[in-house]
Protein backbone atom coordinates (compact mmCIF):
# COMPACT_ATOMS: atom_id res chain seq x y z
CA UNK A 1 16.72 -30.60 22.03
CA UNK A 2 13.68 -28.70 21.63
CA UNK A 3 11.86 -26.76 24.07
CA UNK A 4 9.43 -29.38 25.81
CA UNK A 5 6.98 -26.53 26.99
CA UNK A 6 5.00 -24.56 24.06
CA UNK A 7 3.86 -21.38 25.99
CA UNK A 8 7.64 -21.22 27.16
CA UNK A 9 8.30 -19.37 24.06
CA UNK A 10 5.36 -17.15 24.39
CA UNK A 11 5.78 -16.28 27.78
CA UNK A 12 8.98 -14.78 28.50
CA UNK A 13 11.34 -15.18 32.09
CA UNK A 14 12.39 -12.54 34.12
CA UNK A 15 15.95 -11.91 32.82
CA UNK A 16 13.98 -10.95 28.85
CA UNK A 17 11.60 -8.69 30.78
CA UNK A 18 14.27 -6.97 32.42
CA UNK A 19 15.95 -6.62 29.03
CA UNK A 20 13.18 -5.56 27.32
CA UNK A 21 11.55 -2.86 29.64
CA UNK A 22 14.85 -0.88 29.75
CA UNK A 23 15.01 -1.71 25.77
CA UNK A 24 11.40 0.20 25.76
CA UNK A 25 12.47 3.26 27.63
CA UNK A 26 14.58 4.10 24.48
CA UNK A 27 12.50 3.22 22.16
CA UNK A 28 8.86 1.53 21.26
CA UNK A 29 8.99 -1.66 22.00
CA UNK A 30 7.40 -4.29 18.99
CA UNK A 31 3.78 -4.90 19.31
CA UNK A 32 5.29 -8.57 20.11
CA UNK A 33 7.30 -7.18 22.38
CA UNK A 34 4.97 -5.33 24.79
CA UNK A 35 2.60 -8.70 24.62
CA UNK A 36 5.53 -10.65 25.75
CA UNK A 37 6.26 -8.15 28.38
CA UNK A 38 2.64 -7.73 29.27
CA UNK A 39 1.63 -11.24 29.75
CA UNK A 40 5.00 -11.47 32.18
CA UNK A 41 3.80 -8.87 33.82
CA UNK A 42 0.70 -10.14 34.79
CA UNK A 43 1.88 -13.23 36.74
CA UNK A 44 5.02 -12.17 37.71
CA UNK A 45 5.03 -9.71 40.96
CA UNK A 46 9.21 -9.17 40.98
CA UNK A 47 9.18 -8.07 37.76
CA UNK A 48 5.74 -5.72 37.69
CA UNK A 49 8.10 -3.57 40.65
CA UNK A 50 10.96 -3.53 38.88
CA UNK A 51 9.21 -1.96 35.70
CA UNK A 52 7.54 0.51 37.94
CA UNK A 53 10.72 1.43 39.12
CA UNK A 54 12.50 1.95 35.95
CA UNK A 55 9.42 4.36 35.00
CA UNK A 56 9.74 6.60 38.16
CA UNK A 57 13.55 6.73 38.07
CA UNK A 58 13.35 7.97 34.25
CA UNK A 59 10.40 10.32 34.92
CA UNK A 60 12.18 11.61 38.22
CA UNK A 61 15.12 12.31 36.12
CA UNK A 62 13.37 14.12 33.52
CA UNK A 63 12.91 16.58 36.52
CA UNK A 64 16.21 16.80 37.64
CA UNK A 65 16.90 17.55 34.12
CA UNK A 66 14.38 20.37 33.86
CA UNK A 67 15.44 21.42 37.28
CA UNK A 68 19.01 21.95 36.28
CA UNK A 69 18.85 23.36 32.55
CA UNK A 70 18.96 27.26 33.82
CA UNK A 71 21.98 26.77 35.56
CA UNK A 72 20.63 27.05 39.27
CA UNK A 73 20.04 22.60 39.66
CA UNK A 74 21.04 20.92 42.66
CA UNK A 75 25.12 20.83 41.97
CA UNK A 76 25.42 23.88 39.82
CA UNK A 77 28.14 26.91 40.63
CA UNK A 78 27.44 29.66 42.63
C-alpha cells in the first residue's frame, strides 16, 4: 500500500535523523541527506537537542584525546 502522504518521503521521522546525524559524524552526509536532516531539524525540537549533543560529545572528546596523547591525560600512569 503506498504511502498516502507525499512530503512523508521528503521529510524524514525522528528514528532516520537519529541515524543519519551519527552517520554524518563519520562521514559527509549526501547533499540529500543533510536536506532531509535539515528540514527535520527545523520542526522538530527533540531531535535539534539531540544533534547538538552528538556535536559537543564528539568535539569534547577530541579534547580528551588531545589532552591524553603525551601520556599525562586524566587516567594515565604515574
Amino acid at each position: 500500500m503506498p504511502d498516502p502522504s507525499p512530503h512523508r518521503r521528503f521529510l524524514p521521522d525522528c528514528k532516520e535523523v537519529h541515524h543519519l546525524t551519527m552517520k554524518g559524524m563519520d562521514r559527509p552526509l549526501s547533499v540529500v541527506e543533510r536536506v532531509r536532516v535539515r528540514s527535520h531539524l527545523m520542526i522538530c525540537d527533540a531531535c535539534t537537542r539531540f544533534s547538538a549533543q552528538m556535536r559537543l560529545m564528539r568535539s569534547a572528546m577530541r579534547l580528551f584525546g588531545q589532552d591524553g596523547q603525551d601520556g599525562e591525560g586524566p587516567g594515565s600512569p604515574r
